[in-house]
C-alpha atoms as a PDB file:
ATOM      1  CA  UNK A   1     -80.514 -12.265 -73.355  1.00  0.00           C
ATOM      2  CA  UNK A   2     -81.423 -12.694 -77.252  1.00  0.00           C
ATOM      3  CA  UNK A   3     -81.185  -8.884 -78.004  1.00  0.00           C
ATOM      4  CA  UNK A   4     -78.830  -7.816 -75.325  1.00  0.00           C
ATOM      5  CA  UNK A   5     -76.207  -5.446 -77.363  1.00  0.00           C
ATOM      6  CA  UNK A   6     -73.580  -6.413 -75.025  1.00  0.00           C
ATOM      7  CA  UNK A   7     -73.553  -9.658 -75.828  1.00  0.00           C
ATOM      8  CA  UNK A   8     -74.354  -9.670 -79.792  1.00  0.00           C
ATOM      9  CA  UNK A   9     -71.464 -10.309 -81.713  1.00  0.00           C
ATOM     10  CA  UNK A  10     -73.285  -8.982 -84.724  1.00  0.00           C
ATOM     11  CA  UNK A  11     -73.980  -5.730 -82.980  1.00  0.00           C
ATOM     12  CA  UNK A  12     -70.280  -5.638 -82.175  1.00  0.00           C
ATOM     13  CA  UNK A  13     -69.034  -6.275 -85.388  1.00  0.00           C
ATOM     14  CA  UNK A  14     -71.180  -3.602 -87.320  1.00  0.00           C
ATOM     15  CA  UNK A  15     -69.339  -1.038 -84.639  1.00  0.00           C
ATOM     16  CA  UNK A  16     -65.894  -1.821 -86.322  1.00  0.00           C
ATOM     17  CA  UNK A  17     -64.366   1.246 -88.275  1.00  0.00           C
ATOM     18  CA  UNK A  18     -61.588   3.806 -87.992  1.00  0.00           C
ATOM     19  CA  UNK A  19     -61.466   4.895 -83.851  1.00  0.00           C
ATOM     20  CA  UNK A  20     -62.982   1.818 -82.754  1.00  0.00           C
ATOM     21  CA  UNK A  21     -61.756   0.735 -79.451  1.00  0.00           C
ATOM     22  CA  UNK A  22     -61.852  -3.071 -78.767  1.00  0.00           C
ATOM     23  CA  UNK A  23     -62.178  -4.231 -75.483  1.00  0.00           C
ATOM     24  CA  UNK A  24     -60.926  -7.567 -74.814  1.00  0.00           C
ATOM     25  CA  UNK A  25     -63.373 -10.381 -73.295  1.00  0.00           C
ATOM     26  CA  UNK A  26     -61.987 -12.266 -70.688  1.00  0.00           C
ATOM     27  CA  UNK A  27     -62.457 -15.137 -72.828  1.00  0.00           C
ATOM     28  CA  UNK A  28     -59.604 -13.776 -74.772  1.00  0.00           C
ATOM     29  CA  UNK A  29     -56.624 -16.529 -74.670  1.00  0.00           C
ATOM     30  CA  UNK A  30     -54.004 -14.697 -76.380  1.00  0.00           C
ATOM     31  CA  UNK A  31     -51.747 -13.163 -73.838  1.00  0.00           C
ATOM     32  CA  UNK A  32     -50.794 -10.080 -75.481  1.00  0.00           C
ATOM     33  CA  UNK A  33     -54.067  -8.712 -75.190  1.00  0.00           C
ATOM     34  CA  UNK A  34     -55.804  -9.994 -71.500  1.00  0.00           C
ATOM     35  CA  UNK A  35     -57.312  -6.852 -70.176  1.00  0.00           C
ATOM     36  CA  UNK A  36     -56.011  -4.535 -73.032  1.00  0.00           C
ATOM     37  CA  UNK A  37     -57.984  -1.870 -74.596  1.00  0.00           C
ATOM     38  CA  UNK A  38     -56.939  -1.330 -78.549  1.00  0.00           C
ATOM     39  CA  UNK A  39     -57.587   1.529 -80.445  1.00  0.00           C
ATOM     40  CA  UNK A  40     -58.131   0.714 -83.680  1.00  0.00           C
ATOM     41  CA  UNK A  41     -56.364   3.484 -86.246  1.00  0.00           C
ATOM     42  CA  UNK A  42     -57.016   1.962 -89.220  1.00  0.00           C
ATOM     43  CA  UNK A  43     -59.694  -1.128 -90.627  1.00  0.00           C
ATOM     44  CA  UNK A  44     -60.442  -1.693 -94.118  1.00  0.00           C
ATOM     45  CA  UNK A  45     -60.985  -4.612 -96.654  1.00  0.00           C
ATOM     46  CA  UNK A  46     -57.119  -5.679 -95.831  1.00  0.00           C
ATOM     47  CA  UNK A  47     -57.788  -5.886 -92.432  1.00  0.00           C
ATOM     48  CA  UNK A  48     -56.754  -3.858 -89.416  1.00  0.00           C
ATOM     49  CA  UNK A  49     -53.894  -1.957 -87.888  1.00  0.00           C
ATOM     50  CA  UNK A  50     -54.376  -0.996 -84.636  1.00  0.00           C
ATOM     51  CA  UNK A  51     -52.326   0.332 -80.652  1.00  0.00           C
ATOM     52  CA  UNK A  52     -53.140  -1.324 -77.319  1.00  0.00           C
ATOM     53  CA  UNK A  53     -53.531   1.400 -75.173  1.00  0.00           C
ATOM     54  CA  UNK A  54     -53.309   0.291 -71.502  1.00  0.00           C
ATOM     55  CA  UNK A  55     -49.956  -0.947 -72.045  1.00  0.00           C
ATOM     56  CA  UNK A  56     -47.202   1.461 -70.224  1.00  0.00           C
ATOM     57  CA  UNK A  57     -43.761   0.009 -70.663  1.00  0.00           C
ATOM     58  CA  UNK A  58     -42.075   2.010 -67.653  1.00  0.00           C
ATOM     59  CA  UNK A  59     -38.949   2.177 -69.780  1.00  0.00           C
ATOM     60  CA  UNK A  60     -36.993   5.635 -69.526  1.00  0.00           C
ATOM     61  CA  UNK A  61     -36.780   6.955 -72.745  1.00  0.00           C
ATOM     62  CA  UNK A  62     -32.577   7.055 -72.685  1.00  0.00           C
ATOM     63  CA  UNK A  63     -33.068   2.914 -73.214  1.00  0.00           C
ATOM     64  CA  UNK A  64     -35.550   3.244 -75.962  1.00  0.00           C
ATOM     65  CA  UNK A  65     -33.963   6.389 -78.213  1.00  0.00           C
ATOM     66  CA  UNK A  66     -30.298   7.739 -78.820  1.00  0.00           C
ATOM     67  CA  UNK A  67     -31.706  11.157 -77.736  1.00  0.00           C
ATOM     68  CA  UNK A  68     -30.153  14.611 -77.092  1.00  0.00           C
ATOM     69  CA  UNK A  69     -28.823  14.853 -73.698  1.00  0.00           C
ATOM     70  CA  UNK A  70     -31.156  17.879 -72.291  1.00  0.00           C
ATOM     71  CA  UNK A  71     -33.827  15.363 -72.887  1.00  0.00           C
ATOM     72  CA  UNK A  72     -32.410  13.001 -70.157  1.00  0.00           C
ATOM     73  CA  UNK A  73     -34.803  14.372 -67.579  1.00  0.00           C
ATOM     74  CA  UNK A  74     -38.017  14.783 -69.671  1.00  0.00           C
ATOM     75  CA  UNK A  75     -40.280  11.953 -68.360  1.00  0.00           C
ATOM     76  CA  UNK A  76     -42.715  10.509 -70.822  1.00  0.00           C
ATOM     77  CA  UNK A  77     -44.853   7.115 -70.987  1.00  0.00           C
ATOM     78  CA  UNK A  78     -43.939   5.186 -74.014  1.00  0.00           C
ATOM     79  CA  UNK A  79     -46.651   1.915 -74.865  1.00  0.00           C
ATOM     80  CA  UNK A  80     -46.599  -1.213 -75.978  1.00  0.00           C
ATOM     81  CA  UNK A  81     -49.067  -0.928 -79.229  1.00  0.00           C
ATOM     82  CA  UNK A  82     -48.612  -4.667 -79.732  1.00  0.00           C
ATOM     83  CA  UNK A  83     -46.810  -7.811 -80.716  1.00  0.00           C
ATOM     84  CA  UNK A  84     -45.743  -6.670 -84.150  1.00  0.00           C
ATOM     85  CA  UNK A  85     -42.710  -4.577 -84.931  1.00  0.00           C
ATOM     86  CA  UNK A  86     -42.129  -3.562 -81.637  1.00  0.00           C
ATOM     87  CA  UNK A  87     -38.974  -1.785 -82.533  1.00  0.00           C
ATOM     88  CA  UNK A  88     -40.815   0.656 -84.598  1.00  0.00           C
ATOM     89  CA  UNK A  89     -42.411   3.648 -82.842  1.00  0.00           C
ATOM     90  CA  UNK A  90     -46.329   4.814 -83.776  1.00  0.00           C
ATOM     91  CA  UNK A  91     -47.500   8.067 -82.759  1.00  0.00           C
ATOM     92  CA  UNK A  92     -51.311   9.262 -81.381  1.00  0.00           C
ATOM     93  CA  UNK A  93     -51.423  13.144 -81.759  1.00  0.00           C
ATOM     94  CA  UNK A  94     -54.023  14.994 -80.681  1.00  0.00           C
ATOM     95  CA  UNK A  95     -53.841  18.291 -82.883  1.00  0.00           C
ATOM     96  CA  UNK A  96     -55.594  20.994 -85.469  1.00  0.00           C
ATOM     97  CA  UNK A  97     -51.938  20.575 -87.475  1.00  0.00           C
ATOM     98  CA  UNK A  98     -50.942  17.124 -88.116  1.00  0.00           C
ATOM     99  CA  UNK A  99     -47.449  16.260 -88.898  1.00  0.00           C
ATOM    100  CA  UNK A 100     -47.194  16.086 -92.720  1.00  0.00           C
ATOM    101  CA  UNK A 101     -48.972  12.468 -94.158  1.00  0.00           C
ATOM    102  CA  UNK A 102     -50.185  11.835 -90.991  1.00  0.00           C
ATOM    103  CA  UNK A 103     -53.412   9.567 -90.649  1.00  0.00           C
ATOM    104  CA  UNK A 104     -56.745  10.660 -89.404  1.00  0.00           C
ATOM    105  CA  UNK A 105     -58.142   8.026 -86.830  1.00  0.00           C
ATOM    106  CA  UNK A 106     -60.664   9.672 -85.946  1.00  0.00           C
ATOM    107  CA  UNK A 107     -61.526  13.913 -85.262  1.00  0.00           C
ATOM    108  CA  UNK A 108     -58.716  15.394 -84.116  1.00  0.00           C
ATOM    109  CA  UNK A 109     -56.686  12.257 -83.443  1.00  0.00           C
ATOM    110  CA  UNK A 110     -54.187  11.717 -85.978  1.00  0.00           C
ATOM    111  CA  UNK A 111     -51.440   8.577 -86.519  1.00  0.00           C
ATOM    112  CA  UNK A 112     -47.952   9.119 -87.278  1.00  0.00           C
ATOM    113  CA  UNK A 113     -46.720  11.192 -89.429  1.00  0.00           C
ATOM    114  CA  UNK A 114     -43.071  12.575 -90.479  1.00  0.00           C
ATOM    115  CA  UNK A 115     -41.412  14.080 -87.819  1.00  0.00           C
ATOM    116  CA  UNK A 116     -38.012  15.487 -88.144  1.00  0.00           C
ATOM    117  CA  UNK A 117     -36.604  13.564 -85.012  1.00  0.00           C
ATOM    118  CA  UNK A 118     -37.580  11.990 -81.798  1.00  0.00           C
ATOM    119  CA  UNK A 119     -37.035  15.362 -79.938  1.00  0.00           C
ATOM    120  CA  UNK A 120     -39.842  17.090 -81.668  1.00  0.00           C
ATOM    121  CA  UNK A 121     -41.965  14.127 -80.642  1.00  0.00           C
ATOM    122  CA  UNK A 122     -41.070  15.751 -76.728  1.00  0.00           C
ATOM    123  CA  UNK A 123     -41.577  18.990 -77.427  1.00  0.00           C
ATOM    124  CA  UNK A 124     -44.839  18.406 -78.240  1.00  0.00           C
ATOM    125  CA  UNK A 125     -47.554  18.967 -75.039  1.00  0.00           C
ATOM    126  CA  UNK A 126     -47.536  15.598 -73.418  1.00  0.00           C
ATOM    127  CA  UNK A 127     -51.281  15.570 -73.029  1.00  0.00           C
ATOM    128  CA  UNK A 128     -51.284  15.723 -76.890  1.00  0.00           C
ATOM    129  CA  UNK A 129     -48.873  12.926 -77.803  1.00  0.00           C
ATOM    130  CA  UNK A 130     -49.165   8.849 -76.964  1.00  0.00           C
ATOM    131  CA  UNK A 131     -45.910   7.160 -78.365  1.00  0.00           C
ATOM    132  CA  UNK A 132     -45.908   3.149 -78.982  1.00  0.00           C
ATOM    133  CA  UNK A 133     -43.658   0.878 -79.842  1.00  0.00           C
ATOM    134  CA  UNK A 134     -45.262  -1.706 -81.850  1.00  0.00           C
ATOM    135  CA  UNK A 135     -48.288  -2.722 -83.177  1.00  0.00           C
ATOM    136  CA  UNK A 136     -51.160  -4.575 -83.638  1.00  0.00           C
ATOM    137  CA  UNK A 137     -52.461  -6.305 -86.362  1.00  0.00           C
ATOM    138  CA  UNK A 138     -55.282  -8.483 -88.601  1.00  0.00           C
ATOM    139  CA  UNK A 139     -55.683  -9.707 -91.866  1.00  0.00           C
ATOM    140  CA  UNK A 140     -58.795  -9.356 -93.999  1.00  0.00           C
ATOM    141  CA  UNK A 141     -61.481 -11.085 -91.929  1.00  0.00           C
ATOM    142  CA  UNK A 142     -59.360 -12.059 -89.121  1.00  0.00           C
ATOM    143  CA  UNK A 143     -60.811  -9.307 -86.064  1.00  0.00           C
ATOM    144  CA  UNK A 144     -64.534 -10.056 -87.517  1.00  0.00           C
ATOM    145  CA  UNK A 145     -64.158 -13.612 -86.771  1.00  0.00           C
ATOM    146  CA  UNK A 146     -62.910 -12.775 -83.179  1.00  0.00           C
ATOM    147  CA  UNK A 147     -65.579 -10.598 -82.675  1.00  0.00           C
ATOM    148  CA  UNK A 148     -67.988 -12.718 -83.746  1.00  0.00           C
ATOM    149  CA  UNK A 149     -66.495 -15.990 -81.526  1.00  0.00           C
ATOM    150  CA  UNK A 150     -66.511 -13.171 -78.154  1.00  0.00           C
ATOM    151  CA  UNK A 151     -63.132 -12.462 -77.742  1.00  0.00           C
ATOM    152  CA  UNK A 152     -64.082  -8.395 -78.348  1.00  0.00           C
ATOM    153  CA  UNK A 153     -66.033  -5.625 -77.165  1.00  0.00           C
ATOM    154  CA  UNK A 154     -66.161  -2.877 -79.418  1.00  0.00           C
ATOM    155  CA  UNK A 155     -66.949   0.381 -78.669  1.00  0.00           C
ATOM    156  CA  UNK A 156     -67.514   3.632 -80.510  1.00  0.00           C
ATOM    157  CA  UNK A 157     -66.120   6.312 -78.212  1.00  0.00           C
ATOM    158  CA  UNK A 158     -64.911  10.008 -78.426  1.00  0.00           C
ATOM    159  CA  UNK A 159     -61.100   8.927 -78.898  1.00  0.00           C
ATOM    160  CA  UNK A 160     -60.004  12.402 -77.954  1.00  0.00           C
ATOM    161  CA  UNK A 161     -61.732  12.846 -74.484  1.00  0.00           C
ATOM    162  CA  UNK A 162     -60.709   9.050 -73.739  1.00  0.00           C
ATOM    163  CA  UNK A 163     -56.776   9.770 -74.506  1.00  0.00           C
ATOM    164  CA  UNK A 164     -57.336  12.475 -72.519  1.00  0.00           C
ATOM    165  CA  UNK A 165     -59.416  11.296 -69.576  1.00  0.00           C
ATOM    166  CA  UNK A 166     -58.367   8.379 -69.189  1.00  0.00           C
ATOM    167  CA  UNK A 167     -57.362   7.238 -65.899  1.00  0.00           C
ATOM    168  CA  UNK A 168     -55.263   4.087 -66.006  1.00  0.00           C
ATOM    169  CA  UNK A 169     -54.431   3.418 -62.328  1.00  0.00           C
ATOM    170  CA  UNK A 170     -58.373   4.216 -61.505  1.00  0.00           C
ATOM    171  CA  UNK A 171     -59.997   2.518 -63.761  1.00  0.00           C
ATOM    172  CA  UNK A 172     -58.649  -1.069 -63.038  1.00  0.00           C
ATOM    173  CA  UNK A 173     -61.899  -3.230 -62.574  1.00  0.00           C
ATOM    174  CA  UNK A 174     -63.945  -4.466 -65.867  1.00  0.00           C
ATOM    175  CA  UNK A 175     -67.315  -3.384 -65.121  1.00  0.00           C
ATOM    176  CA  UNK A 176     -65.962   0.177 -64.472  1.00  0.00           C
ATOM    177  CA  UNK A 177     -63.947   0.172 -67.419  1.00  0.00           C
ATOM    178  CA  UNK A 178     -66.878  -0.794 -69.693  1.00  0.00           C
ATOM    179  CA  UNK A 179     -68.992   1.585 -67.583  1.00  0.00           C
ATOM    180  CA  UNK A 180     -66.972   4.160 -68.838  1.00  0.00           C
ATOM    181  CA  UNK A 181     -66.864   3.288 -72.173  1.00  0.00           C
ATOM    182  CA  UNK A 182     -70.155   3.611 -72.442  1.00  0.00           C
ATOM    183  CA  UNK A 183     -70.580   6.768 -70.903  1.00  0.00           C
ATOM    184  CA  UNK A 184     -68.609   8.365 -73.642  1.00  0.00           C
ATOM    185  CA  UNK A 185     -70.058   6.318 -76.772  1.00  0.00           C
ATOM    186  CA  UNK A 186     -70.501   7.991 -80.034  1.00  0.00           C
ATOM    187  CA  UNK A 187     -72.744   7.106 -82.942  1.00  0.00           C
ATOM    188  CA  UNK A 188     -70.399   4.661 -85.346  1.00  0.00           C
ATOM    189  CA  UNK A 189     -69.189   6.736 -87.959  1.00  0.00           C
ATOM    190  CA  UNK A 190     -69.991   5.799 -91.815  1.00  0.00           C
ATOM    191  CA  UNK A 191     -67.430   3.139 -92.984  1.00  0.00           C
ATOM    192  CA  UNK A 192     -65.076   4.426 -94.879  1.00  0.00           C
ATOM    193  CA  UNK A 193     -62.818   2.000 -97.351  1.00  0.00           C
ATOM    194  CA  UNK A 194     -59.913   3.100 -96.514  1.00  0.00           C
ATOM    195  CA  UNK A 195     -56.880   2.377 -99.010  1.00  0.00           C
END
């Protein structure tokens, strides 16, 4: 259909900002992102930084940090954000007191931060906190021009009732992924350059 949203590239790019979440066609090629959903934290004139968020790594945290020992039995998912820097850890926290230079996304959703050690990450409500180890990332242009060709959704959602609803093992068919997307769409936000 000519003005179908769903399937207007144009539509989809205009949606692009800070909180976006991309979903990825199934024209998509690249294998690092069939079927993922990406957040995307930050996207401004130098492109776009940004954490695949269906990506569980089932890796107990003793083989991804040199921890303290009474953490040994805390159980927490830890993500794949993406293909870039894998060894360095991003954190989603969902808060009213961000960790000091921490990024807004979008509402309460903040990005990283300065934390005073990997522990205080886990002490932190596990509902509240999404760690990842990597990223993903575009240059200036790049994610417009894979909008525009099909290879992403984009959607405008609530980010902190999806981290918090979402339902990876239930929601594992497209149409009820993008049903639920929908379901929980926001107006776009004003663009904001972001530096």
């Amino acid at each position: 259909m000519l003005n179908d949203p769903i399937n207007d590239t144009d539509h989809h790019v205009k949606r692009l900002c800070n909180g976006a979440l991309l979903f990825a066609s199934e024209e998509l090629q690249d294998g690092n992102f069939v079927d993922s959903l990406v957040l995307i934290c930050i996207h401004n004139a130098d492109g776009a930084f940004g954490l695949i968020l269906n990506r569980p790594t089932h890796m107990p945290l003793v083989e991804v940090f040199n921890i303290d020992p009474v953490y040994l039995n805390v159980r927490r998912s830890i993500y794949m954000g993406g293909p870039v820097d894998e060894e360095v850890l991003n954190i989603l926290h969902i808060t009213d007191t961000p960790a000091t230079n921490a990024f807004r996304v979008q509402g309460r959703v903040f990005l990283g931060g300065e934390w005073s050690s990997v522990e205080s990450i886990l002490d932190e409500n596990q509902e509240d906190v999404r760690m990842f180890l990597g990223y993903s990332g575009w240059h200036a242009g790049q994610l417009e021009q894979e909008i525009s060709q099909g290879d992403w959704e984009v959607f405008n959602v609530d980010m902190e009732q999806f981290l918090r609803d979402w339902m990876e093992p239930k929601m594992t068919d497209r149409d009820s992924i993008r049903a639920y997307l929908r379901g929980i769409t926001i107006d776009a936000p004003e663009k904001q350059e972001q530096s």
